[in-house]
PDB file of N, CA and C in Angstrom:
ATOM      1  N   UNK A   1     -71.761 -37.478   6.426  1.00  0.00           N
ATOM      2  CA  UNK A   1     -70.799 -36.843   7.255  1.00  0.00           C
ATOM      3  C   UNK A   1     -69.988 -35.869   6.401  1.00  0.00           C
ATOM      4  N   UNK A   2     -70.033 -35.028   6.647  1.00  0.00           N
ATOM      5  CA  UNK A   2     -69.114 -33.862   6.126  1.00  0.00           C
ATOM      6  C   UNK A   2     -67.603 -33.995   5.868  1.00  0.00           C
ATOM      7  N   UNK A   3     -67.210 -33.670   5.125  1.00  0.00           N
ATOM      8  CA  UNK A   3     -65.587 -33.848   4.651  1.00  0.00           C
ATOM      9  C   UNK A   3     -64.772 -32.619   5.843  1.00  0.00           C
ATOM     10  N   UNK A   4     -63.893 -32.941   6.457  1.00  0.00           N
ATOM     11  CA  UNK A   4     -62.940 -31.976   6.893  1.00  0.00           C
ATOM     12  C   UNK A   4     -62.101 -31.495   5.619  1.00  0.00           C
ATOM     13  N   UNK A   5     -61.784 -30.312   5.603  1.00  0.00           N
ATOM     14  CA  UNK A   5     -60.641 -29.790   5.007  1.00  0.00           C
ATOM     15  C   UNK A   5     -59.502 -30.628   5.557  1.00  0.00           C
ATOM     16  N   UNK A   6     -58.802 -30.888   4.768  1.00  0.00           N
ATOM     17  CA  UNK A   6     -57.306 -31.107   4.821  1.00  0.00           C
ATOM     18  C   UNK A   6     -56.188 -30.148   5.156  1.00  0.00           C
ATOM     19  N   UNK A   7     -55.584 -30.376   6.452  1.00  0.00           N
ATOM     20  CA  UNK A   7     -54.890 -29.196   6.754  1.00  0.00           C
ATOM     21  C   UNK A   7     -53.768 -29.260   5.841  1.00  0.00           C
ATOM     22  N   UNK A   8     -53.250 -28.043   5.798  1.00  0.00           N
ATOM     23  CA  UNK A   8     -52.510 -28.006   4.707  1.00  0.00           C
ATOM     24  C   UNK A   8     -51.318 -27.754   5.504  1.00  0.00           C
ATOM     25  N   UNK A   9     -50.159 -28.790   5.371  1.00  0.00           N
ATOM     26  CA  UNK A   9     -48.874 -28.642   6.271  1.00  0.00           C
ATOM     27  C   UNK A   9     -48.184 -27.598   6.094  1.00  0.00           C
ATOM     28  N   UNK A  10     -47.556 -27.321   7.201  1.00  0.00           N
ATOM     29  CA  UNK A  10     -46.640 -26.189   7.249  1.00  0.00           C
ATOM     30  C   UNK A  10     -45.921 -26.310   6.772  1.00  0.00           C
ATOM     31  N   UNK A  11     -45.252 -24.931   5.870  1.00  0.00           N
ATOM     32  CA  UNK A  11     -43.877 -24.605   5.118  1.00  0.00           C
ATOM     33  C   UNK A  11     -42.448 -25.225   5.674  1.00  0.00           C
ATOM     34  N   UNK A  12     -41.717 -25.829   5.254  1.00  0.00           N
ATOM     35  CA  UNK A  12     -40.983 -26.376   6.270  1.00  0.00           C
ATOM     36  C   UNK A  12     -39.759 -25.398   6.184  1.00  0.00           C
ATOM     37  N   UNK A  13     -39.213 -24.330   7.275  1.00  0.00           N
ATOM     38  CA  UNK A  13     -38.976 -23.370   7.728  1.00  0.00           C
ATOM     39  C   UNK A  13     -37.285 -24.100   6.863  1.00  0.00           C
ATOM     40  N   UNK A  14     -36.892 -22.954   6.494  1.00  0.00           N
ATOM     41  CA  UNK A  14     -35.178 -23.120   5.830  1.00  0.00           C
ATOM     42  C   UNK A  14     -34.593 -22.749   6.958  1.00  0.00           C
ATOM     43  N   UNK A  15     -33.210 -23.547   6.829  1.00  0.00           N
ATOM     44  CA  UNK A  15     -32.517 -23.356   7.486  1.00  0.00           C
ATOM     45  C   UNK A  15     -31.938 -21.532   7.311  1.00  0.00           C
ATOM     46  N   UNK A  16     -30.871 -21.221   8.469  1.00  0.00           N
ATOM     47  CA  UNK A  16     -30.237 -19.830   8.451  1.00  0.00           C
ATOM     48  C   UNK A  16     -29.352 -19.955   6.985  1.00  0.00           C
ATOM     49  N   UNK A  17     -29.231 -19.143   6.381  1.00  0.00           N
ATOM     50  CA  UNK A  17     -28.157 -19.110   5.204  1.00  0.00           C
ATOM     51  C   UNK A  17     -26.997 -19.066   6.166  1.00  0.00           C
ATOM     52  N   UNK A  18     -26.313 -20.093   5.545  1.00  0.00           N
ATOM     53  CA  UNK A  18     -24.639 -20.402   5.970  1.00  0.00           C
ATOM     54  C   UNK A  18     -23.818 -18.905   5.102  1.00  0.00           C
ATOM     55  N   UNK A  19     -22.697 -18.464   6.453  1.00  0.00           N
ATOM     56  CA  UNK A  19     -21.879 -17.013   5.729  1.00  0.00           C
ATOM     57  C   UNK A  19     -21.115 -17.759   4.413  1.00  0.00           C
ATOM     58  N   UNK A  20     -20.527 -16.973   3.816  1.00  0.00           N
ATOM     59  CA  UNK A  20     -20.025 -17.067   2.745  1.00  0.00           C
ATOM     60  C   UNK A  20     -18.350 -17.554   3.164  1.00  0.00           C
ATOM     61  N   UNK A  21     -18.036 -17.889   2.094  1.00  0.00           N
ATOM     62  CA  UNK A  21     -16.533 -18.458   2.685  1.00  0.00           C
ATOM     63  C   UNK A  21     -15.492 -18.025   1.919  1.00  0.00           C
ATOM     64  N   UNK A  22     -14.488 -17.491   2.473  1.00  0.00           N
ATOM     65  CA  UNK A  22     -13.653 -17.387   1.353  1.00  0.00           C
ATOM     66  C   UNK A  22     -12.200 -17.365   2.564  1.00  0.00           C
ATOM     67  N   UNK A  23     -11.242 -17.996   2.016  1.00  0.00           N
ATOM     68  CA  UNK A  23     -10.076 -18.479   2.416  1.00  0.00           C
ATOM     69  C   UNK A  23      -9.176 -17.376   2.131  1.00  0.00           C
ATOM     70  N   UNK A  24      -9.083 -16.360   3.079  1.00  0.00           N
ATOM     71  CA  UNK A  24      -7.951 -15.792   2.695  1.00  0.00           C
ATOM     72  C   UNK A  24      -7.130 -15.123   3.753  1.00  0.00           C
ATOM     73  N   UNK A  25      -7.136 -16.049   4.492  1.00  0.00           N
ATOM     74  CA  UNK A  25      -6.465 -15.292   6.375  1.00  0.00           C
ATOM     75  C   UNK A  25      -5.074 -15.169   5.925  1.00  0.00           C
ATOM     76  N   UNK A  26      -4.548 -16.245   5.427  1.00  0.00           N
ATOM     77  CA  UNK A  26      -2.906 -16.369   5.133  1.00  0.00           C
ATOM     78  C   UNK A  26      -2.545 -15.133   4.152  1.00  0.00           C
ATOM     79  N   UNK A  27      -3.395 -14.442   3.502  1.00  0.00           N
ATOM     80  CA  UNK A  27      -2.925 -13.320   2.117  1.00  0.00           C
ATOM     81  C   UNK A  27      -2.340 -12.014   3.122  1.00  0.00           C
ATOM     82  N   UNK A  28      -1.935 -11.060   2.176  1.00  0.00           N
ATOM     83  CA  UNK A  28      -1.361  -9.974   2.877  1.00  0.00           C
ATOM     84  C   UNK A  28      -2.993  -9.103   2.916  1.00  0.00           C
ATOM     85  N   UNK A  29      -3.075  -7.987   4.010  1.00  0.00           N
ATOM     86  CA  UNK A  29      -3.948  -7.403   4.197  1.00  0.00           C
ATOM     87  C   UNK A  29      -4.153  -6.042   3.324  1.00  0.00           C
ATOM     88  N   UNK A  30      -4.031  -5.919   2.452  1.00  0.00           N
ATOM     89  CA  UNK A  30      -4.063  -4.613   1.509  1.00  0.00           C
ATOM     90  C   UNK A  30      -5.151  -3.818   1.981  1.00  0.00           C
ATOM     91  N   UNK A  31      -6.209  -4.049   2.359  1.00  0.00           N
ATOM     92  CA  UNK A  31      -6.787  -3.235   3.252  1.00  0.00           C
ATOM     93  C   UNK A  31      -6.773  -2.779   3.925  1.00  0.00           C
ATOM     94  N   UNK A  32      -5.248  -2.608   4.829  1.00  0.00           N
ATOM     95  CA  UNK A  32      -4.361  -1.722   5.934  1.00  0.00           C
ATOM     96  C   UNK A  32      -3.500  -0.919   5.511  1.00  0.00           C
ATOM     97  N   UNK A  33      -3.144  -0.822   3.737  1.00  0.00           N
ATOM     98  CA  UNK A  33      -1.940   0.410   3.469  1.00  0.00           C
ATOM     99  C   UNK A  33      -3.235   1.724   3.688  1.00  0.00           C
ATOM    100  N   UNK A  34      -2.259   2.551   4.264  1.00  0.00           N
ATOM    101  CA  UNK A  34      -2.951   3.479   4.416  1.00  0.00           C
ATOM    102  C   UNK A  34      -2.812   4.435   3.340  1.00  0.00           C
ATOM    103  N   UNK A  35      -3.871   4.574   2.092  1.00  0.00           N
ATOM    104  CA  UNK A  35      -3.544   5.128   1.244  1.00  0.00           C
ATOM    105  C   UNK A  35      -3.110   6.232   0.746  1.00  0.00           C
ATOM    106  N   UNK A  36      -3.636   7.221   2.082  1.00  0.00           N
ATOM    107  CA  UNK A  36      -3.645   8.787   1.917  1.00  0.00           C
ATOM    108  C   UNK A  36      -2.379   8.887   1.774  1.00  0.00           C
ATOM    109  N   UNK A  37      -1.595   8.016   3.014  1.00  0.00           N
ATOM    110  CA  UNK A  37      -0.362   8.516   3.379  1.00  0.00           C
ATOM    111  C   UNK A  37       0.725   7.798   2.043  1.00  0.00           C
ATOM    112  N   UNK A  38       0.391   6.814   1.654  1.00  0.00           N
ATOM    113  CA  UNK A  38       1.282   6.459   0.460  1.00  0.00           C
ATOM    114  C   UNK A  38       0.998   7.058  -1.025  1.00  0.00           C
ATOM    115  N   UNK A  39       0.276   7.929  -1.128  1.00  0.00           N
ATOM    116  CA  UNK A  39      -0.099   8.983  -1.836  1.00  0.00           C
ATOM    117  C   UNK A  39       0.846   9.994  -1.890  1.00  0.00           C
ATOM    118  N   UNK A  40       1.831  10.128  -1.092  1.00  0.00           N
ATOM    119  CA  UNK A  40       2.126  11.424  -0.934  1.00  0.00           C
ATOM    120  C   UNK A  40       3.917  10.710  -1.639  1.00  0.00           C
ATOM    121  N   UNK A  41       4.161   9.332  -1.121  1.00  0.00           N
ATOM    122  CA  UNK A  41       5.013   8.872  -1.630  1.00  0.00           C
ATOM    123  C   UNK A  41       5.347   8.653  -3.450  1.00  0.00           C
ATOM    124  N   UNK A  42       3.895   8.677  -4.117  1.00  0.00           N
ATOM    125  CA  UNK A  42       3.614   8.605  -5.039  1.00  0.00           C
ATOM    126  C   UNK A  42       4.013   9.753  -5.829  1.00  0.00           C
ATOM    127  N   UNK A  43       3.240  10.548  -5.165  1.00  0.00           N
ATOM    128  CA  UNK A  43       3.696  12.268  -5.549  1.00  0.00           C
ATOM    129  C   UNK A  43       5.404  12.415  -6.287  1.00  0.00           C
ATOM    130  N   UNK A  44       6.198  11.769  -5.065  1.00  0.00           N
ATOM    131  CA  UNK A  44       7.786  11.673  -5.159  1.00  0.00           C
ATOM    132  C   UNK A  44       7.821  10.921  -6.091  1.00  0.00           C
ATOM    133  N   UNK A  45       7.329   9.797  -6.648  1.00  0.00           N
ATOM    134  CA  UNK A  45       7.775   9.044  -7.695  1.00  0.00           C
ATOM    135  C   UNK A  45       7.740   9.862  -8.986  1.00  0.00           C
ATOM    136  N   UNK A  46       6.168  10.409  -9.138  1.00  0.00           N
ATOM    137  CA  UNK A  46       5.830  11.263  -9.716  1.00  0.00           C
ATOM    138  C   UNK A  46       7.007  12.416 -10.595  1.00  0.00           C
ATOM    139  N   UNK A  47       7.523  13.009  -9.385  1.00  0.00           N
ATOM    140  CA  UNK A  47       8.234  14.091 -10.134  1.00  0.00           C
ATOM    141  C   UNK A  47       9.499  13.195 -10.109  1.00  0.00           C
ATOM    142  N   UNK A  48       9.888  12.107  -9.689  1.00  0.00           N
ATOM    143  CA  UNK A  48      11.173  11.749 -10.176  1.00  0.00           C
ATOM    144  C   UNK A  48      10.904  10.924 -11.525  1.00  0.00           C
ATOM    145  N   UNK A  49       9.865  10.779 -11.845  1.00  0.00           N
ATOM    146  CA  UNK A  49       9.946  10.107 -13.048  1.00  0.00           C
ATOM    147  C   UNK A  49       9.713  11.271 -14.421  1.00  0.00           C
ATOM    148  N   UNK A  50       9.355  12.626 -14.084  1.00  0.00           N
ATOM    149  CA  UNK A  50       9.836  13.785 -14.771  1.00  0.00           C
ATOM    150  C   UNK A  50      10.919  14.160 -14.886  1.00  0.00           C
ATOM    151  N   UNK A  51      11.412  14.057 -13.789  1.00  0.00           N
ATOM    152  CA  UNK A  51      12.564  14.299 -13.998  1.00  0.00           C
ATOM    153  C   UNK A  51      13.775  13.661 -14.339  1.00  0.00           C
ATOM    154  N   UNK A  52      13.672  12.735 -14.062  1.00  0.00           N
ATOM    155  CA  UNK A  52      14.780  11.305 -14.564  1.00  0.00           C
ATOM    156  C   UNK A  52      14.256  10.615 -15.485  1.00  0.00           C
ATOM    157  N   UNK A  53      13.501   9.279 -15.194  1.00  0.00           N
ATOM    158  CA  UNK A  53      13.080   8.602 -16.137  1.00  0.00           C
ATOM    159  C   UNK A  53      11.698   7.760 -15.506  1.00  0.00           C
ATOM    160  N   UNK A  54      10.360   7.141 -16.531  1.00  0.00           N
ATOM    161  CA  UNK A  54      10.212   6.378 -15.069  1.00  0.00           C
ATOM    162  C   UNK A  54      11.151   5.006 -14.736  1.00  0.00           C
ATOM    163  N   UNK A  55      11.296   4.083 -13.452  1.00  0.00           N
ATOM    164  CA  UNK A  55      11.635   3.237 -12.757  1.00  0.00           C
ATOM    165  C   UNK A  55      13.413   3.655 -13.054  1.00  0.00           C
ATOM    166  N   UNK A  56      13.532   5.071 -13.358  1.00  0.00           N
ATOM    167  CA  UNK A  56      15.057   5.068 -13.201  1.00  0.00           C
ATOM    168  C   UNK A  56      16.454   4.675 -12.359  1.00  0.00           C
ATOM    169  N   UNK A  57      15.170   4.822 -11.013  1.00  0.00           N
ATOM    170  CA  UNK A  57      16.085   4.012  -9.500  1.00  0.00           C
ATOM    171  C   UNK A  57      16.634   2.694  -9.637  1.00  0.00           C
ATOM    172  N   UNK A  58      16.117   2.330 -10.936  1.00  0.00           N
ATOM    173  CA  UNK A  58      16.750   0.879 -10.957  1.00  0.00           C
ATOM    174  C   UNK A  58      17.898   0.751 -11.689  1.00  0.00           C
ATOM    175  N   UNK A  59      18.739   1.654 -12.297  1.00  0.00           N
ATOM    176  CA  UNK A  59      19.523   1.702 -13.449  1.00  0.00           C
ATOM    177  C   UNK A  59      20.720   2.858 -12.503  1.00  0.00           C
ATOM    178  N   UNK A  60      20.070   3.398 -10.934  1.00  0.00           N
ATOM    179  CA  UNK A  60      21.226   3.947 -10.403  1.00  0.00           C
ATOM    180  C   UNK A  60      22.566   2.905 -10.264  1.00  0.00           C
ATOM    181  N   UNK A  61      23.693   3.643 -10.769  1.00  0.00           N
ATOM    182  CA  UNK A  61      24.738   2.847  -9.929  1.00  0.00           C
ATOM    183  C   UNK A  61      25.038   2.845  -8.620  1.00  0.00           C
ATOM    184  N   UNK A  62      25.169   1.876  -8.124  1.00  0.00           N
ATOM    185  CA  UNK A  62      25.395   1.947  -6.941  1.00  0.00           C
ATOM    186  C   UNK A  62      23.969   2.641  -5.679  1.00  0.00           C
ATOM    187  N   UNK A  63      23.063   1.800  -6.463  1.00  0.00           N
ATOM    188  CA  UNK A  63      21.612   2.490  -6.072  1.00  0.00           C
ATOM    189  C   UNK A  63      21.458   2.334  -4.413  1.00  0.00           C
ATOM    190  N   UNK A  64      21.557   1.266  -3.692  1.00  0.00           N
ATOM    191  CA  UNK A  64      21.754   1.023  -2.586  1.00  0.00           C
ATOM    192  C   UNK A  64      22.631   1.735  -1.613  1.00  0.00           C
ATOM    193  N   UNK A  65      23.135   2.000  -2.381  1.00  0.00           N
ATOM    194  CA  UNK A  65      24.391   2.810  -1.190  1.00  0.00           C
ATOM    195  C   UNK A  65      23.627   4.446  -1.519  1.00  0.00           C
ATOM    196  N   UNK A  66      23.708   4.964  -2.599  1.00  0.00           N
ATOM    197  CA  UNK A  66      23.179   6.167  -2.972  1.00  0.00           C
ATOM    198  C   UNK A  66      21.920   6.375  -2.235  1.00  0.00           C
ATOM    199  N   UNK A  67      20.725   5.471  -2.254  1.00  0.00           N
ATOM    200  CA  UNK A  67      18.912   5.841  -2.013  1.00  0.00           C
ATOM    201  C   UNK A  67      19.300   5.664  -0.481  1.00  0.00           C
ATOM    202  N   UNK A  68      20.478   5.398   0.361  1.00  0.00           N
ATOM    203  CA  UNK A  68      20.522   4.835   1.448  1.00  0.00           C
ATOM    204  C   UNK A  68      20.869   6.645   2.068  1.00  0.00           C
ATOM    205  N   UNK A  69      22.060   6.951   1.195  1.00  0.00           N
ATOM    206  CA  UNK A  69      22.377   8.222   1.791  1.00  0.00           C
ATOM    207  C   UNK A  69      21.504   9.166   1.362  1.00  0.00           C
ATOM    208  N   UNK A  70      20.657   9.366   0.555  1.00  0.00           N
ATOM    209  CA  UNK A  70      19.642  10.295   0.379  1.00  0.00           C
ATOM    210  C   UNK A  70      18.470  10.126   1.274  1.00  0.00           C
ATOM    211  N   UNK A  71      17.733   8.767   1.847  1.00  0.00           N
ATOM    212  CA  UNK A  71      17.275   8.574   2.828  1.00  0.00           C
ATOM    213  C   UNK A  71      17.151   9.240   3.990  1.00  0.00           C
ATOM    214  N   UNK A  72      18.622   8.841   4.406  1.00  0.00           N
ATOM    215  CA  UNK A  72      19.721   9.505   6.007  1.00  0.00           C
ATOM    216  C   UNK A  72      19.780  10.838   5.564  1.00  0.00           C
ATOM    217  N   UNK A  73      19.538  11.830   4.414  1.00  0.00           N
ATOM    218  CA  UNK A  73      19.424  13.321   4.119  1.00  0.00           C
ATOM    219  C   UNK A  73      17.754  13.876   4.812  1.00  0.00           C
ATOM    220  N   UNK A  74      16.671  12.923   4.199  1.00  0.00           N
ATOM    221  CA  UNK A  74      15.773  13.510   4.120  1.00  0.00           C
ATOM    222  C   UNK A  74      15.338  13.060   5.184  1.00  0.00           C
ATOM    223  N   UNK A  75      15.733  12.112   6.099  1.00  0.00           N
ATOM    224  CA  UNK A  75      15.119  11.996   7.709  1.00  0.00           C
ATOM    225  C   UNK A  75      16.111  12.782   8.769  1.00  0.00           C
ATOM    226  N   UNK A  76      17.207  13.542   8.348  1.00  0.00           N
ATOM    227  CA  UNK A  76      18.351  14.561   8.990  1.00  0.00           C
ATOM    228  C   UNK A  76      17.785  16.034   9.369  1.00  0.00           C
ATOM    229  N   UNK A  77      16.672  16.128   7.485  1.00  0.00           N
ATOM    230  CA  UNK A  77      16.176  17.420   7.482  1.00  0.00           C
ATOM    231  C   UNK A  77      14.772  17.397   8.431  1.00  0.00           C
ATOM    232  N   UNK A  78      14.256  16.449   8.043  1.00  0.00           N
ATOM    233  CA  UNK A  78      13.198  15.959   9.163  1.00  0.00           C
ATOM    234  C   UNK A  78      12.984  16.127  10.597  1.00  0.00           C
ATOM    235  N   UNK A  79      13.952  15.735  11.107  1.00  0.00           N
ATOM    236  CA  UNK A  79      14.365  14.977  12.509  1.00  0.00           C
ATOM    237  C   UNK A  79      14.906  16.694  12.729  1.00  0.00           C
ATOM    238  N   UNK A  80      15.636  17.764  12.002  1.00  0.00           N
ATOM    239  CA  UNK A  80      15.930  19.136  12.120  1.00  0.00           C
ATOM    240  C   UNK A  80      14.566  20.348  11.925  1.00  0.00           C
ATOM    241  N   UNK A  81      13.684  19.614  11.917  1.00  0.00           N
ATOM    242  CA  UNK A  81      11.869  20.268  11.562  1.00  0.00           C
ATOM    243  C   UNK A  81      12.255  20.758  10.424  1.00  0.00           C
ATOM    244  N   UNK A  82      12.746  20.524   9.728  1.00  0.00           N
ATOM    245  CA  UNK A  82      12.515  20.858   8.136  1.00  0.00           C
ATOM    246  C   UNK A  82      11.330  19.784   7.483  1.00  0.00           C
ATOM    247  N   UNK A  83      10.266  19.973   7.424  1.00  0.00           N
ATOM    248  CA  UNK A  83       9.312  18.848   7.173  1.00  0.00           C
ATOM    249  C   UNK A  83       9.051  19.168   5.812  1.00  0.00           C
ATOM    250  N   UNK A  84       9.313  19.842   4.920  1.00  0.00           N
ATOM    251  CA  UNK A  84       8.889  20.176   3.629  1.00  0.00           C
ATOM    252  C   UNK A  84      10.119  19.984   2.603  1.00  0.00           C
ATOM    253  N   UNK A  85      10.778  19.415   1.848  1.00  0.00           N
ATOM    254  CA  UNK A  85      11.627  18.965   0.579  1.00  0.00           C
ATOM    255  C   UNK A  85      11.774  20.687  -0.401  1.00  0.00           C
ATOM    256  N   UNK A  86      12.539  21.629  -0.005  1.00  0.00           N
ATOM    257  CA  UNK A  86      12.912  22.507  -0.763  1.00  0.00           C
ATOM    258  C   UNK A  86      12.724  22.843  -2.284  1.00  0.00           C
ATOM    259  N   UNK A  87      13.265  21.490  -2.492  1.00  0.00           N
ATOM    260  CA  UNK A  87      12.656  21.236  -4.399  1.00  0.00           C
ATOM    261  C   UNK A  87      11.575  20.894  -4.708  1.00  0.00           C
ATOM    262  N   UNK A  88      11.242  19.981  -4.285  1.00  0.00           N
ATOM    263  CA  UNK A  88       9.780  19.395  -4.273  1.00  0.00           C
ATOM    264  C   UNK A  88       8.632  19.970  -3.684  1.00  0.00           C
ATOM    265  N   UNK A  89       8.587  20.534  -2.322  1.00  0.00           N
ATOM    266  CA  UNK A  89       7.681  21.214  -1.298  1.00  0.00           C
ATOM    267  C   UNK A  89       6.849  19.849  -0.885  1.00  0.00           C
ATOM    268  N   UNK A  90       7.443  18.545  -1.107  1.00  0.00           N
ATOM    269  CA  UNK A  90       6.450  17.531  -0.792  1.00  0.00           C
ATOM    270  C   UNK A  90       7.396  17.012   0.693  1.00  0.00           C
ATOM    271  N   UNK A  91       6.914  16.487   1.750  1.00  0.00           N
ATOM    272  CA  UNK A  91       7.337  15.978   3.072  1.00  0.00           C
ATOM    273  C   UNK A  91       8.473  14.875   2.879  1.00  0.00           C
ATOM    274  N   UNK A  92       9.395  15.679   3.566  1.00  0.00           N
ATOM    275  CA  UNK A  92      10.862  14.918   3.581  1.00  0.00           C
ATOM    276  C   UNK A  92      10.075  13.202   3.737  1.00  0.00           C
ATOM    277  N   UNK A  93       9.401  12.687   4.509  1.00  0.00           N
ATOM    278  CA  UNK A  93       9.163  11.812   4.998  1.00  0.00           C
ATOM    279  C   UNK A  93       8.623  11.117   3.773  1.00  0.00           C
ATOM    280  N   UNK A  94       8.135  11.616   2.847  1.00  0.00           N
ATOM    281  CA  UNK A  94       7.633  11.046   1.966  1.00  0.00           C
ATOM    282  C   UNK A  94       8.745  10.830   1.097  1.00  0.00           C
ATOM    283  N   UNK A  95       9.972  11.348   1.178  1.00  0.00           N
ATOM    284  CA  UNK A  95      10.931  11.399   0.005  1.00  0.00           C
ATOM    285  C   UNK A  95      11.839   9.932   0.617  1.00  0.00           C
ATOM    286  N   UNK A  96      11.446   9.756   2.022  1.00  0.00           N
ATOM    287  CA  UNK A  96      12.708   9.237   2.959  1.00  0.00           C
ATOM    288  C   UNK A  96      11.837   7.587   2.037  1.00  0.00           C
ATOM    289  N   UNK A  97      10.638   7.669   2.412  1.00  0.00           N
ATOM    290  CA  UNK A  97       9.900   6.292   2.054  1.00  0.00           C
ATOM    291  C   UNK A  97       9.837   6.068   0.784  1.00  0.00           C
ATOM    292  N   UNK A  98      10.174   6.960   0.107  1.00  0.00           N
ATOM    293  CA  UNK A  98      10.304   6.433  -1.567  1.00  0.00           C
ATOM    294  C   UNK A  98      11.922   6.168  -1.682  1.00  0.00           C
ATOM    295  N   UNK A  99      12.676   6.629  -1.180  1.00  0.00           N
ATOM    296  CA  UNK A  99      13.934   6.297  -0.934  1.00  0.00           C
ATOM    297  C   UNK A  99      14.195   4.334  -0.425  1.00  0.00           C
ATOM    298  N   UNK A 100      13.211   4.130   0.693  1.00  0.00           N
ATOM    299  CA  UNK A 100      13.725   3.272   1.499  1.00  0.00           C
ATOM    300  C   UNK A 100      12.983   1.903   0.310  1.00  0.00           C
ATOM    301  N   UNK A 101      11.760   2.233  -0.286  1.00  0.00           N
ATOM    302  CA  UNK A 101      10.993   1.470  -1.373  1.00  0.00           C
ATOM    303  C   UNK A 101      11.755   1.430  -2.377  1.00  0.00           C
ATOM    304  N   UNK A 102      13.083   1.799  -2.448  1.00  0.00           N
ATOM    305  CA  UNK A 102      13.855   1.754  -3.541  1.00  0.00           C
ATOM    306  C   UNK A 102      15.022   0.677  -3.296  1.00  0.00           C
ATOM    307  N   UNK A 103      15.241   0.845  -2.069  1.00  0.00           N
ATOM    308  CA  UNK A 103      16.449  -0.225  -1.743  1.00  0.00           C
ATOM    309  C   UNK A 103      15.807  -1.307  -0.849  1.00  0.00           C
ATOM    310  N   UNK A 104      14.499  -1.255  -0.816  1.00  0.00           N
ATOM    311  CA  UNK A 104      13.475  -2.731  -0.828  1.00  0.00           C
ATOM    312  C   UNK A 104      13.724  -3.653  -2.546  1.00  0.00           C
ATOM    313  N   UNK A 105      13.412  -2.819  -3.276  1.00  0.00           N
ATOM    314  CA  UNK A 105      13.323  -3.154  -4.796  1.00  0.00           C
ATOM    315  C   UNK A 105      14.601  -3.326  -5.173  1.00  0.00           C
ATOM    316  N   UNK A 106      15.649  -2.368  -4.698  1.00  0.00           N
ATOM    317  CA  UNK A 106      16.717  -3.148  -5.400  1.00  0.00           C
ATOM    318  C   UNK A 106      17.485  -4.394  -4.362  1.00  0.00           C
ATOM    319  N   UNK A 107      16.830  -4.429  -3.455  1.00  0.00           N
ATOM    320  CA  UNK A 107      17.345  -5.677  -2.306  1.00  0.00           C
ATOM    321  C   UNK A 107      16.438  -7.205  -3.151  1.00  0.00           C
ATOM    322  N   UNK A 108      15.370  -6.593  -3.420  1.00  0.00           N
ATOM    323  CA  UNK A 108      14.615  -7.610  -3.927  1.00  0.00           C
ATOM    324  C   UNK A 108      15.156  -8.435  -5.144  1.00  0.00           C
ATOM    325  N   UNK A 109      15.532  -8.123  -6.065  1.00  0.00           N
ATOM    326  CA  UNK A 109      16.360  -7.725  -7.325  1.00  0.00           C
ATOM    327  C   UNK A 109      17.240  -8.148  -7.736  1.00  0.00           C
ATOM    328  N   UNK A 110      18.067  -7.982  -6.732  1.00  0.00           N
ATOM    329  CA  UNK A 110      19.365  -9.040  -6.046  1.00  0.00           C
ATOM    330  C   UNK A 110      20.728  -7.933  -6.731  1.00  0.00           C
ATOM    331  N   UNK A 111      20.128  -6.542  -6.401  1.00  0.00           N
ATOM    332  CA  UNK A 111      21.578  -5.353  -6.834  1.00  0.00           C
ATOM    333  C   UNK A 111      21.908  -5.336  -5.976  1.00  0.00           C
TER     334      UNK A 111
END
């Protein structure tokens, strides 16, 4: 009697690869600053750190009250369609948000 071949069992099929995991719902989303636009804020740091010092905003006296009224200047000229910073030629709006990132930092700080 003749030998049958031996079937040769099937591959036993893998499971789906499980997604990858990573825990990070609770973190802040840094993948939502919108960079272009905080670029332009940068710019402002930029020439104030030519011109002053860098992180000089921190050594203003009375920095809070001061970055507060320069703020209320550059959203006045704004809010008046002056959209461009005279000295700078960079967007009041950008000067207003490096302003307001200043008395974040010195709120933070505890000045």
């Amino acid at each position: 009697m003749p030998r049958m071949p031996k079937k040769i069992p099937d591959k036993p099929t893998k499971p789906p690869p499980m997604p990858g995991l990573k825990y990070d719902s609770e973190k802040p989303r840094w993948d939502l600053l919108p960079l272009d636009i905080i670029e332009e804020i940068v710019k402002v740091l930029t020439i104030g750190a030519q011109k002053y010092d860098d992180d000089n905003w921190r050594k203003v006296e009375n920095g809070k009250k001061r970055y507060y009224a320069a703020l209320m200047r550059h959203i006045k000229d704004w809010q008046s369609g002056e959209m461009l910073d005279q000295e700078t030629g960079l967007p009041h709006l950008a000067h207003a948000g490096c302003c307001l990132i200043f008395i974040m930092g010195l709120e933070k700080e505890g000045k």
